[in-house]
N, C-alpha and C. Protein backbone atom coordinates (compact mmCIF):
# COMPACT_ATOMS: atom_id res chain seq x y z
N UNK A 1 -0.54 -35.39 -10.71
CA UNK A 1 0.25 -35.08 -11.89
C UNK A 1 1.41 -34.15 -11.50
N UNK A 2 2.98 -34.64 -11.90
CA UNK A 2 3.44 -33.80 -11.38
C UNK A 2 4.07 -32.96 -12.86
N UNK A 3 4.00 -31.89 -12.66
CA UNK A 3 4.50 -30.64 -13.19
C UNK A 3 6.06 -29.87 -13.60
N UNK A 4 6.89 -30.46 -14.07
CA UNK A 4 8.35 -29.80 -14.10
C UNK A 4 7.84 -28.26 -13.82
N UNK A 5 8.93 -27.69 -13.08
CA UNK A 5 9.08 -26.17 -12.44
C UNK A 5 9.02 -25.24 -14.30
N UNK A 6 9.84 -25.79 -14.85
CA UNK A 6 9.85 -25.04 -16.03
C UNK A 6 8.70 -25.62 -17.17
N UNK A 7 8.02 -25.91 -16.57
CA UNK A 7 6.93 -25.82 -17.50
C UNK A 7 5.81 -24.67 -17.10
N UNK A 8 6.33 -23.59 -16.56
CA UNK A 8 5.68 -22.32 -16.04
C UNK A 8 6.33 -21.33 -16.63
N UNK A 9 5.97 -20.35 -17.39
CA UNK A 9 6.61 -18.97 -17.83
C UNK A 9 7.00 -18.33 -16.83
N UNK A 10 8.26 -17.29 -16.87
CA UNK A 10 8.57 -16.61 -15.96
C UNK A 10 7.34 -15.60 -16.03
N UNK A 11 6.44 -15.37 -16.49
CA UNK A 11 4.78 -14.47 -16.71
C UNK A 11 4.20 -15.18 -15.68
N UNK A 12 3.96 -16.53 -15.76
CA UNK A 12 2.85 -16.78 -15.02
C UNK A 12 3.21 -16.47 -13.36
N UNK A 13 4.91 -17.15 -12.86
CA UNK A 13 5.41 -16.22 -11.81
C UNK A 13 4.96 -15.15 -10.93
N UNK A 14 5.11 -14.10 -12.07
CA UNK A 14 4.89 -12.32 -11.93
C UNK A 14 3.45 -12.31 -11.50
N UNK A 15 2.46 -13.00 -12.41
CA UNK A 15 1.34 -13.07 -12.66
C UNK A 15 0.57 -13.60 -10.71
N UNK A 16 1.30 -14.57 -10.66
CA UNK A 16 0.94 -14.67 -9.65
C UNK A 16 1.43 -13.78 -8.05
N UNK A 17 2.69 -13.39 -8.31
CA UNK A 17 3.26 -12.50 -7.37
C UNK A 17 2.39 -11.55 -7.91
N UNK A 18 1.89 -10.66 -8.50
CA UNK A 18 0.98 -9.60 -8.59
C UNK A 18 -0.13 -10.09 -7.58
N UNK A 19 -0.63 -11.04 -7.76
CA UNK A 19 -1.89 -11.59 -6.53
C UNK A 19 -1.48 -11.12 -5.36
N UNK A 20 -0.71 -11.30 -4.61
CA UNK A 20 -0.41 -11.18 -3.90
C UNK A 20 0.39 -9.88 -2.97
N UNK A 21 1.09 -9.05 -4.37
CA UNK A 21 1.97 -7.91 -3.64
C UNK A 21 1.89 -7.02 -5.07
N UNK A 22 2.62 -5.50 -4.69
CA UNK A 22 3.25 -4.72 -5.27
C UNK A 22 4.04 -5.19 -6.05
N UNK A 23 5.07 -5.24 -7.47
CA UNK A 23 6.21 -5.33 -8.03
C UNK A 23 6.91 -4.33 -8.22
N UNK A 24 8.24 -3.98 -7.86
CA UNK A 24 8.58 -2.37 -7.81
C UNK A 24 9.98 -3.18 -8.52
N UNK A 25 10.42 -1.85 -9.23
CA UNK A 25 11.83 -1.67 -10.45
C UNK A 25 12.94 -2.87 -9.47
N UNK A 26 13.06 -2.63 -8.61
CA UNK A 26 14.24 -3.00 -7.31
C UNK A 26 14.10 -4.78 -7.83
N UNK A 27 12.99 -5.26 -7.92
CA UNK A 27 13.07 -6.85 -8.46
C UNK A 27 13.38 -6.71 -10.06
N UNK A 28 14.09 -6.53 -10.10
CA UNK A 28 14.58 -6.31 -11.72
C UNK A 28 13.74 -7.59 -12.47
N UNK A 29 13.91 -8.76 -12.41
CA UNK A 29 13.45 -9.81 -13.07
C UNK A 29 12.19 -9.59 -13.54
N UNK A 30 11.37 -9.39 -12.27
CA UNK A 30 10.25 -9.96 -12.30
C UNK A 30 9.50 -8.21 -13.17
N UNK A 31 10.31 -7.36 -12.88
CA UNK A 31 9.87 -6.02 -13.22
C UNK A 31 9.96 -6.43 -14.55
N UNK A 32 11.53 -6.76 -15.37
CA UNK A 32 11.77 -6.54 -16.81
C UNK A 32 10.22 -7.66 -17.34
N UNK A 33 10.24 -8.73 -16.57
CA UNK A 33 8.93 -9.67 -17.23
C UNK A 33 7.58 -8.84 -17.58
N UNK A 34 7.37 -7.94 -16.43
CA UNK A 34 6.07 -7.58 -16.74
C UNK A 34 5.69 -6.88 -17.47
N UNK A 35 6.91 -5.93 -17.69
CA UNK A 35 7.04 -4.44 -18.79
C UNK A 35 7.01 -5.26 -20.03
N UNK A 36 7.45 -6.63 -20.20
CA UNK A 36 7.97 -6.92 -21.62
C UNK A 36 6.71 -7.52 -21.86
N UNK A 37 5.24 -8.22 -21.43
CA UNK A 37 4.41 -8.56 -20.95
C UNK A 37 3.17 -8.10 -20.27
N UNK A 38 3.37 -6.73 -20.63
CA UNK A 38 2.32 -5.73 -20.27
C UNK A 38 0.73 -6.39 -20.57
N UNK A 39 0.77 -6.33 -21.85
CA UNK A 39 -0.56 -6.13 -22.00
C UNK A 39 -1.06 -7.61 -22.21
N UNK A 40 -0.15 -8.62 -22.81
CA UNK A 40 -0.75 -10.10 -21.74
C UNK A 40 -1.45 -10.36 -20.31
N UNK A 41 -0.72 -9.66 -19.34
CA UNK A 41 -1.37 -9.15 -17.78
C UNK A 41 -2.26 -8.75 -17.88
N UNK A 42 -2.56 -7.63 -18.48
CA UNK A 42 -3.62 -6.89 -18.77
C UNK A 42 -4.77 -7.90 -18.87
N UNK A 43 -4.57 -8.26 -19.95
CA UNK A 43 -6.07 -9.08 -20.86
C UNK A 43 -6.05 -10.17 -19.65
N UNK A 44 -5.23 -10.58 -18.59
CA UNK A 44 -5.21 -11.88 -18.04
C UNK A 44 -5.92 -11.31 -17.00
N UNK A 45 -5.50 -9.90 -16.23
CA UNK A 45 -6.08 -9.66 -15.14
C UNK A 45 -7.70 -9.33 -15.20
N UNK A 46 -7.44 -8.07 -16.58
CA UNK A 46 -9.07 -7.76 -16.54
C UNK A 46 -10.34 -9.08 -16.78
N UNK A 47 -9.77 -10.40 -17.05
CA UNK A 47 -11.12 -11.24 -17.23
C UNK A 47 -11.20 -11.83 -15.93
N UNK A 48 -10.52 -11.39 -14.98
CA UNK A 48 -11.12 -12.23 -13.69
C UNK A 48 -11.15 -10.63 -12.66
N UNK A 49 -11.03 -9.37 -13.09
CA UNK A 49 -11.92 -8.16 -12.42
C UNK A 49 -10.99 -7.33 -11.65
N UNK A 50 -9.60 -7.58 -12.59
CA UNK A 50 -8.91 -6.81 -11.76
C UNK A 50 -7.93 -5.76 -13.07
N UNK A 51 -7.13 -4.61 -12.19
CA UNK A 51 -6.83 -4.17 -13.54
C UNK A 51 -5.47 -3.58 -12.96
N UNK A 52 -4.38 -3.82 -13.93
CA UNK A 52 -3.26 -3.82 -13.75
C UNK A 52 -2.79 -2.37 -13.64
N UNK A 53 -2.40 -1.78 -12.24
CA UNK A 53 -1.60 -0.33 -12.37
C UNK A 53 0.08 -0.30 -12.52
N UNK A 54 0.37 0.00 -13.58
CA UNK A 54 1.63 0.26 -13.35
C UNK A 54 2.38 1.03 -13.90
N UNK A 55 3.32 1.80 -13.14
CA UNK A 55 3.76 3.61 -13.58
C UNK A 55 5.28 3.12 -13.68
N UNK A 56 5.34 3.38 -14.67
CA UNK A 56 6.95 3.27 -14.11
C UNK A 56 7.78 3.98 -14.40
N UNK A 57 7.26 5.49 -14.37
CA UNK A 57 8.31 6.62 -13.60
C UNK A 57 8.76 6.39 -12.20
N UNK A 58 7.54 5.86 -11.76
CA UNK A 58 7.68 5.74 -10.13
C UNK A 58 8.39 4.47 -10.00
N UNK A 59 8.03 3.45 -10.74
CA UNK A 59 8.95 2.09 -10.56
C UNK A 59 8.23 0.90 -9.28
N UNK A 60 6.96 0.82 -10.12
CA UNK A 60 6.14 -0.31 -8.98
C UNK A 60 4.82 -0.60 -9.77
N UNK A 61 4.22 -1.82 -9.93
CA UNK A 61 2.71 -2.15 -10.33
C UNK A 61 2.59 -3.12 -9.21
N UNK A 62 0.90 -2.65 -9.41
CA UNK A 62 -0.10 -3.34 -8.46
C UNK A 62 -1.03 -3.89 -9.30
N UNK A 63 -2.21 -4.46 -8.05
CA UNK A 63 -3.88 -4.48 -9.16
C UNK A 63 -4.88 -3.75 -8.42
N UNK A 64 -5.77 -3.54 -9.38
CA UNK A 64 -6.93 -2.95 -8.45
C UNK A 64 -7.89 -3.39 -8.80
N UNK A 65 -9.16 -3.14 -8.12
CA UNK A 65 -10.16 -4.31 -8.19
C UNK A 65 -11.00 -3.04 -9.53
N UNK A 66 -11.53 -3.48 -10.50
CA UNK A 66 -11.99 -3.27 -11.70
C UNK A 66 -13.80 -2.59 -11.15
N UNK A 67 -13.89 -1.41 -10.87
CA UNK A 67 -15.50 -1.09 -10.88
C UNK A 67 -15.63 -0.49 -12.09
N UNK A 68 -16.45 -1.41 -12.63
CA UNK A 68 -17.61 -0.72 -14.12
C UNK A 68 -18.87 -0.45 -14.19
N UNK A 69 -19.18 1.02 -14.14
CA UNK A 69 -20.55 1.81 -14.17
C UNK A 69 -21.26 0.45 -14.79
N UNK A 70 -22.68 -0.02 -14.71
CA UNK A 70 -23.59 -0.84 -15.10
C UNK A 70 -23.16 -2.32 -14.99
N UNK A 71 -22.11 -2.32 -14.40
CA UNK A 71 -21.94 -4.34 -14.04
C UNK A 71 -22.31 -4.04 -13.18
N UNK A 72 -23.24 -5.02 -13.10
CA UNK A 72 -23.69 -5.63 -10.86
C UNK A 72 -22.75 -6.58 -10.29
N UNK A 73 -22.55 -7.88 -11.19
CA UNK A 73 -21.67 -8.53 -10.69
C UNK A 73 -20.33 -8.81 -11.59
N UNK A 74 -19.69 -7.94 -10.61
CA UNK A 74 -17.97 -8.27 -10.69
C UNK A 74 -17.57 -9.07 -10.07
N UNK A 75 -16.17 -10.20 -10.80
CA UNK A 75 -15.74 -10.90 -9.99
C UNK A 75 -14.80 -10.33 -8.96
N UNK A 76 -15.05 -10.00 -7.40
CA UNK A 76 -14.02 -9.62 -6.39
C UNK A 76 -13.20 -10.98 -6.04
N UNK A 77 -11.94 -10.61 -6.48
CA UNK A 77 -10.98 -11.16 -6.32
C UNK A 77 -10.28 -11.01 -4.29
N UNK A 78 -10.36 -9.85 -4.06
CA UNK A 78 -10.17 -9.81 -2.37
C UNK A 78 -11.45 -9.38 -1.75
N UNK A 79 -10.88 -9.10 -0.77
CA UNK A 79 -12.52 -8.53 0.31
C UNK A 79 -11.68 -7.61 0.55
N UNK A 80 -12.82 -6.68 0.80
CA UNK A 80 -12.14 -5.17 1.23
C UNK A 80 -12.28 -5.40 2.76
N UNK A 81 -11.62 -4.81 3.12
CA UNK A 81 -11.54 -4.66 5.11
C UNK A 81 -11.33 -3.53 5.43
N UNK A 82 -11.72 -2.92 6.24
CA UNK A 82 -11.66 -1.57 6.62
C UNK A 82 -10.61 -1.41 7.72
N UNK A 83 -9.80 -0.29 7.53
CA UNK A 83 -8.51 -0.59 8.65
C UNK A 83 -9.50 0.21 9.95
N UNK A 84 -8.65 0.05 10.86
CA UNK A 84 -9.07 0.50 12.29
C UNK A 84 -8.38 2.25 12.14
N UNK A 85 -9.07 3.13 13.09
CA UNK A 85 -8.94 4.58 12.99
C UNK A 85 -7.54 4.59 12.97
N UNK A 86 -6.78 4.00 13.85
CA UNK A 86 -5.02 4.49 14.16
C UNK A 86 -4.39 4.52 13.20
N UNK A 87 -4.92 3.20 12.25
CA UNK A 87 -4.14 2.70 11.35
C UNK A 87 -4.44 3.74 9.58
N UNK A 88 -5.84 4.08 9.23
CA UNK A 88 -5.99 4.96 8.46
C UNK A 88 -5.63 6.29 9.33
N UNK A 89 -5.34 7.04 10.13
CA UNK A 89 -4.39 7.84 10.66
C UNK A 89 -2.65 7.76 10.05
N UNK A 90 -2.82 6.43 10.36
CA UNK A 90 -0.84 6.18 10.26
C UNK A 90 -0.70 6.39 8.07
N UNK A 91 -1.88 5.46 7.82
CA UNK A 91 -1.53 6.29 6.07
C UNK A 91 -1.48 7.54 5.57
N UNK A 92 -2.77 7.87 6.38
CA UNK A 92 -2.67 9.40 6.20
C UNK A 92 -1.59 10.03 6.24
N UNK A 93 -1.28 9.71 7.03
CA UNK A 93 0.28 10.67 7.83
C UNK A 93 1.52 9.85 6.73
N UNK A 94 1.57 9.03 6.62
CA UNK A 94 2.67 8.50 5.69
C UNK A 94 2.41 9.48 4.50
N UNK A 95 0.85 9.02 3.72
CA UNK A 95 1.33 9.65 2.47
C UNK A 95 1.44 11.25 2.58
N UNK A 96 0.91 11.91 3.51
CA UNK A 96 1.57 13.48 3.78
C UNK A 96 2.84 13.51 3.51
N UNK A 97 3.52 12.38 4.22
CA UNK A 97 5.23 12.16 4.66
C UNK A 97 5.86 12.29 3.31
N UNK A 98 4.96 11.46 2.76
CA UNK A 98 5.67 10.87 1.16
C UNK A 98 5.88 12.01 0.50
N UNK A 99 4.61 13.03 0.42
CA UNK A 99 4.52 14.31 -0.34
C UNK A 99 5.47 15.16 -0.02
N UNK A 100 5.75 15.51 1.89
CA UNK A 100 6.79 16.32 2.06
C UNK A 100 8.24 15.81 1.71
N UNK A 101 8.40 14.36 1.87
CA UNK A 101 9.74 14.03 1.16
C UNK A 101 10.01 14.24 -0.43
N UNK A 102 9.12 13.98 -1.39
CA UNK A 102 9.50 14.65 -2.62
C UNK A 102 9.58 15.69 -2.51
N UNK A 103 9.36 16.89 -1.88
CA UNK A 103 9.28 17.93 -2.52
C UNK A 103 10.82 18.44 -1.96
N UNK A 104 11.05 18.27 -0.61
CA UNK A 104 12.05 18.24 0.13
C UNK A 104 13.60 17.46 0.06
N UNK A 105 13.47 16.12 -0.82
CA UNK A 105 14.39 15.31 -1.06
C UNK A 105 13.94 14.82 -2.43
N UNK A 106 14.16 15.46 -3.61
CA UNK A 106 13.48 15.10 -4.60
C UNK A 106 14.83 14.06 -5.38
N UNK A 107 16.22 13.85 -4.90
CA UNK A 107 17.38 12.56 -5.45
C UNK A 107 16.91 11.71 -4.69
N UNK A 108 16.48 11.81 -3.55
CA UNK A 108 16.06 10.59 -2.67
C UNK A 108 15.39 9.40 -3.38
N UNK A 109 15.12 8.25 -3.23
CA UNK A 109 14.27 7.47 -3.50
C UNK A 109 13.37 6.53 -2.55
N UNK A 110 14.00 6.59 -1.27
CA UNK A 110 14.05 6.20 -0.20
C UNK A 110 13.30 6.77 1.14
N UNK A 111 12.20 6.68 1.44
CA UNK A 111 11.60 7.31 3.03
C UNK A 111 11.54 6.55 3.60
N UNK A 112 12.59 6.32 4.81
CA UNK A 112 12.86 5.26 5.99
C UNK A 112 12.02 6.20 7.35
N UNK A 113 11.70 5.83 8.10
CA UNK A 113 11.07 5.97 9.48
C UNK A 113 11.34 5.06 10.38
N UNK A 114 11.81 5.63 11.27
CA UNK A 114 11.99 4.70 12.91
C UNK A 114 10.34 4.19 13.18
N UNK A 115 10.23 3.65 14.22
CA UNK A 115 8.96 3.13 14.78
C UNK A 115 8.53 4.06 15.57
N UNK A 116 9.63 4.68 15.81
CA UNK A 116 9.23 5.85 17.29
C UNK A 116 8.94 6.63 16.07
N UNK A 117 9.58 7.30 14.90
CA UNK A 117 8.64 8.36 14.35
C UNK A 117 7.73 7.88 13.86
N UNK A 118 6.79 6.69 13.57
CA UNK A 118 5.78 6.41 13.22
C UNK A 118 4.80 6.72 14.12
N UNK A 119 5.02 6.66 15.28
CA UNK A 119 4.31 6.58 16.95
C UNK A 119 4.21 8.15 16.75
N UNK A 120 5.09 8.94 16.43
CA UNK A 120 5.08 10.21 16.61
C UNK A 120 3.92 10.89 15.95
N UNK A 121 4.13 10.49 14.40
CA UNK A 121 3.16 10.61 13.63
C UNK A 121 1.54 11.23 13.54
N UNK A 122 1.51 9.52 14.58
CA UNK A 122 0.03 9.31 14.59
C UNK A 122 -0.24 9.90 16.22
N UNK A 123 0.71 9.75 17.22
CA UNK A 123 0.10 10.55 18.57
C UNK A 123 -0.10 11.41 18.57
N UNK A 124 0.17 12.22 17.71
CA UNK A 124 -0.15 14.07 17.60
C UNK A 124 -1.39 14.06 17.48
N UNK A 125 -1.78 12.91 17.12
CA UNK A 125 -3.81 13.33 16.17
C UNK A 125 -4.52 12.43 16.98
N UNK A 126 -3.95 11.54 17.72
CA UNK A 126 -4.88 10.85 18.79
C UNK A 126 -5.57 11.57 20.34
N UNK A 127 -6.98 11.14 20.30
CA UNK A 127 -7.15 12.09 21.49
C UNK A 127 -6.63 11.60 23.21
N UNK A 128 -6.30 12.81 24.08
CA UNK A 128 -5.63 12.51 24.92
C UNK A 128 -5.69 11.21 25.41
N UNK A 129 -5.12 10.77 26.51
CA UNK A 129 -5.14 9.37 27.32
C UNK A 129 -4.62 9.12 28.00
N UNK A 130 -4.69 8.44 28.91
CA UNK A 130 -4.11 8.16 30.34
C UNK A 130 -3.30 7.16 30.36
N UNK A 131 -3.53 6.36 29.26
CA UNK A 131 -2.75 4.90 29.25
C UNK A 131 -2.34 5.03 27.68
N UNK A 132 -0.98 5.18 28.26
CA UNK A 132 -0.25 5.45 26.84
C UNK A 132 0.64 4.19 26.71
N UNK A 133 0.79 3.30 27.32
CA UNK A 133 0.82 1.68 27.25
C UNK A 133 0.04 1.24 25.70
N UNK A 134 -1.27 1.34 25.62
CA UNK A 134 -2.53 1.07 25.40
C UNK A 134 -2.43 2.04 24.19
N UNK A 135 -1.98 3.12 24.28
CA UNK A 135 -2.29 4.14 22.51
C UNK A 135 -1.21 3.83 22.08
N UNK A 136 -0.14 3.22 22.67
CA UNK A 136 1.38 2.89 21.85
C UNK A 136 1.05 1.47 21.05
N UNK A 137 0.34 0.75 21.58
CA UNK A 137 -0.16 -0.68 20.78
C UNK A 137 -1.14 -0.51 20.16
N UNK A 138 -1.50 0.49 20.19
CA UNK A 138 -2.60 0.43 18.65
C UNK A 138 -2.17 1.37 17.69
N UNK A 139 -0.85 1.65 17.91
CA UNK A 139 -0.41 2.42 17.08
C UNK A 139 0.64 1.30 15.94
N UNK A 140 1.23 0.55 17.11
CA UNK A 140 2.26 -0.38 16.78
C UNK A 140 0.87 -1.47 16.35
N UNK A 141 0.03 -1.54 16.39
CA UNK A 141 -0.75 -2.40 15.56
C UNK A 141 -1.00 -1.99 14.42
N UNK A 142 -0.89 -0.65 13.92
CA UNK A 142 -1.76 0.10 13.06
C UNK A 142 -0.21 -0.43 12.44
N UNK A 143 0.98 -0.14 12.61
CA UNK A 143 2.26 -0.33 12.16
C UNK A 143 2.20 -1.65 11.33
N UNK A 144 2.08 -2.48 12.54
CA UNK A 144 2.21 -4.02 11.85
C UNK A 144 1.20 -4.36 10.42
N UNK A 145 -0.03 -3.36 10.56
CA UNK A 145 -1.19 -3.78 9.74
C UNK A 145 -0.86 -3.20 7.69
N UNK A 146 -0.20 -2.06 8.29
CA UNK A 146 -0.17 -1.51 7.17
C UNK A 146 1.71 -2.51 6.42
N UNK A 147 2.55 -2.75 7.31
CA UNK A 147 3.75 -4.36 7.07
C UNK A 147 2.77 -5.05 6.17
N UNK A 148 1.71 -5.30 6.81
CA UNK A 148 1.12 -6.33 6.15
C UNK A 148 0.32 -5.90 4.66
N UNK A 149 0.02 -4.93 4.97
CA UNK A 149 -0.57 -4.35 3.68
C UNK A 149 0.14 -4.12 2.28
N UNK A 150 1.63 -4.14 2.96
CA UNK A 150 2.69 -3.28 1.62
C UNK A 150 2.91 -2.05 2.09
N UNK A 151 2.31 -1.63 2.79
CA UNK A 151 2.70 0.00 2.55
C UNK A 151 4.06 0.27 2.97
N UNK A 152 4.45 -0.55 4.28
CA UNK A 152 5.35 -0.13 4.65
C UNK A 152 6.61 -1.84 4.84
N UNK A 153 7.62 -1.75 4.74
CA UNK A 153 8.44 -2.28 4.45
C UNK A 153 9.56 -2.62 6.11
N UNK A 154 9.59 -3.70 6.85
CA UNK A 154 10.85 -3.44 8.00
C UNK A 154 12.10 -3.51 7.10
N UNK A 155 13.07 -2.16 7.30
CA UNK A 155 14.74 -2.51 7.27
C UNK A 155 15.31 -3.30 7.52
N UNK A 156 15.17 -3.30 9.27
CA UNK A 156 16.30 -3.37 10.03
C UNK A 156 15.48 -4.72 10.89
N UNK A 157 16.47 -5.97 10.95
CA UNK A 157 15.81 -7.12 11.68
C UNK A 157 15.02 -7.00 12.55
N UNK A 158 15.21 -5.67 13.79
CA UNK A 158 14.51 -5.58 14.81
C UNK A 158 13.34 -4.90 14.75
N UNK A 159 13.02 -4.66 13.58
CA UNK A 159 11.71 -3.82 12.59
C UNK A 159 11.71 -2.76 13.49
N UNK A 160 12.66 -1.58 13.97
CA UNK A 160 12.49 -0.48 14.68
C UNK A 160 12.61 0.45 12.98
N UNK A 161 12.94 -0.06 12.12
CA UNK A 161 12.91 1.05 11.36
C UNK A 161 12.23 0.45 9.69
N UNK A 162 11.61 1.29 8.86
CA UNK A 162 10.74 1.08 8.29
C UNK A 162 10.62 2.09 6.85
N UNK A 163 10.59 1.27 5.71
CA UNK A 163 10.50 2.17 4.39
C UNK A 163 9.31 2.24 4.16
N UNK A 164 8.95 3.41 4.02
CA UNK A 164 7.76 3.79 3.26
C UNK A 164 7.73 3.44 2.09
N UNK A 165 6.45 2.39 1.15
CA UNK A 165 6.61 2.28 0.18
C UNK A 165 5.77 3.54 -0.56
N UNK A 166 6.55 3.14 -1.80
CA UNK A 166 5.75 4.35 -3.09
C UNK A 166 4.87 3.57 -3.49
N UNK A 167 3.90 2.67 -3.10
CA UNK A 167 2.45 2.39 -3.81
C UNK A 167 1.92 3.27 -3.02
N UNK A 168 2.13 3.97 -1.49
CA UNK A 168 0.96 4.57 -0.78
C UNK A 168 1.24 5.40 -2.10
N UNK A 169 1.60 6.41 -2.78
CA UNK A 169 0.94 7.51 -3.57
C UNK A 169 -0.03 7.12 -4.52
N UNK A 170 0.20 5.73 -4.97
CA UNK A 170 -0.70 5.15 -6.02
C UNK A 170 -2.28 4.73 -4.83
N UNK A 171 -1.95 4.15 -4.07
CA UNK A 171 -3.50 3.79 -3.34
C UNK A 171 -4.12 4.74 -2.77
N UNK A 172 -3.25 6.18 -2.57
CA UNK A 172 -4.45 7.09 -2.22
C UNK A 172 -3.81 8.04 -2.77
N UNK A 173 -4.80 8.63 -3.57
CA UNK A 173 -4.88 10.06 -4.49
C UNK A 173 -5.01 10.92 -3.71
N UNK A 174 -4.34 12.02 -4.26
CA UNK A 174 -5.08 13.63 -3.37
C UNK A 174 -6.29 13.37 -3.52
N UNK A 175 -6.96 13.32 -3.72
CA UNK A 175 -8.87 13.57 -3.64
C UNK A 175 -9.03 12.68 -2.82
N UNK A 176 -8.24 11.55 -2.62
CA UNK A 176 -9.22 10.36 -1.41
C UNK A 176 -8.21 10.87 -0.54
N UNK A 177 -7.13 11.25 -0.43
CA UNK A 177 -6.18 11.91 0.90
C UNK A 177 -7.55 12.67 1.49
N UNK A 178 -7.87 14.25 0.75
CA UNK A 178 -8.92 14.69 1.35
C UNK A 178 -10.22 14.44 1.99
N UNK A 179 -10.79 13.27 1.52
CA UNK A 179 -12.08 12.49 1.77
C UNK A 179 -11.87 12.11 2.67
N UNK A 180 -10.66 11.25 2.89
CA UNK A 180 -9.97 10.17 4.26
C UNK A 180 -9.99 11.53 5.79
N UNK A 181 -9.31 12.75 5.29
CA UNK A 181 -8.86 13.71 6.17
C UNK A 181 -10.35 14.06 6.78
N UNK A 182 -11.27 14.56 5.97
CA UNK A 182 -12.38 15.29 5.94
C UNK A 182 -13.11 13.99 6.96
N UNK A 183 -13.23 12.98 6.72
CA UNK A 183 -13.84 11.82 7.45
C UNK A 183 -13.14 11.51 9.17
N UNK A 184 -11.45 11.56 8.84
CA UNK A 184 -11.09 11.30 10.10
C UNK A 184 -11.16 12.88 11.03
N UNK A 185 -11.66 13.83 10.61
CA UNK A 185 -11.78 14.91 11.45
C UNK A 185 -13.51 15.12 12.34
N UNK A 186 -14.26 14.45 11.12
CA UNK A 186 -15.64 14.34 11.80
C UNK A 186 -15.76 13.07 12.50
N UNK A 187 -15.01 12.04 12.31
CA UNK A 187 -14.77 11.11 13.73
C UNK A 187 -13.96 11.74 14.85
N UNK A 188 -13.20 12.27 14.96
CA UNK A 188 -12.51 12.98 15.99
C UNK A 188 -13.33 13.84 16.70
N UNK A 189 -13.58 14.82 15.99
CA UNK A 189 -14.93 15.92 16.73
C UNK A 189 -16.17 15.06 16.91
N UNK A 190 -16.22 13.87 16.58
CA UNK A 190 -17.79 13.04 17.19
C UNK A 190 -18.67 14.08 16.00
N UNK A 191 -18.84 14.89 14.92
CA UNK A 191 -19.76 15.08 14.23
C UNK A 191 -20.39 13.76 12.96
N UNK A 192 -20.07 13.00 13.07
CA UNK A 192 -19.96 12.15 11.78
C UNK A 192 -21.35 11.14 12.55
């Protein structure tokens, strides 16, 4: 059966780009759709277990997966995956970044990073090594992982340079910043 293109709402669109990514103010379209369309999303996301975040002081919605005290079974829409140490290192350190850039550049809207200051970042907190070949690619993996995640954005064709997005403040709260910190310090010292 084939389908004319416009027999799809510009909602269902959004609806589906939400599956998949962040929507931030900068896509004007797809932003004005969702704001005008809020709580359609809403009722659409929460019956299949997900629940629509979106701030838009900050100028970006996501989804998040829906936990409710006394359901056993929720429908999970993704699988959770656990990033590798470098790479929850490299968020950490971003959303620090993020915090010291508001407070520091509060007209800004924008936190760009080279690749080398991303490397910088995270080598300060890695333990020593002999093959720094070898801690530079799992750093630049941790890089590519979180590209892939959203968090972080390439500029520049040769992806040496890189926007921090503003969902990291939405995916980790001060209280899980601390949990994350408190966890990657008792892996470091081997107490954990």
């Amino acid at each position: 059966m084939n389908t004319p293109e416009n027999a799809f709402s510009d909602l269902s669109f959004v609806l589906v780009k939400l599956l998949r990514q962040a929507i931030y103010r900068e896509d004007n379209e797809s932003w004005q759709t969702l704001r005008a369309n809020q709580e359609k999303a809403r009722h659409y996301f929460r019956q299949i277990g997900q629940e629509l975040v979106m701030d838009e002081a900050e100028g970006y919605a996501f989804l998040r997966q829906l936990e409710i005290d006394g359901v056993e079974k929720m429908p999970r829409l993704t699988q959770r995956r656990p990033l590798s140490y470098s790479a929850t290192l490299l968020l950490v350190c971003l959303r620090e970044e993020f915090s010291r850039f508001e407070t520091s550049s509060p007209d800004s809207t924008h936190l760009i990073k080279t690749r080398t200051e991303l490397q910088n970042l995270v080598a300060a907190f890695l333990p020593e090594s002999s093959n720094q070949v070898k801690d530079l690619g799992r750093i630049d993996s941790a890089i590519q992982r979180l590209a892939e995640l959203g968090f972080l954005e390439a500029v520049t064709p040769e992806k040496d340079a890189f926007e921090v997005m503003r969902i990291v403040k939405a995916r980790i709260t001060p209280v899980e910043l601390e949990a994350i910190k408190e966890k990657l310090k008792s892996y470091a010292t081997g107490t954990d």
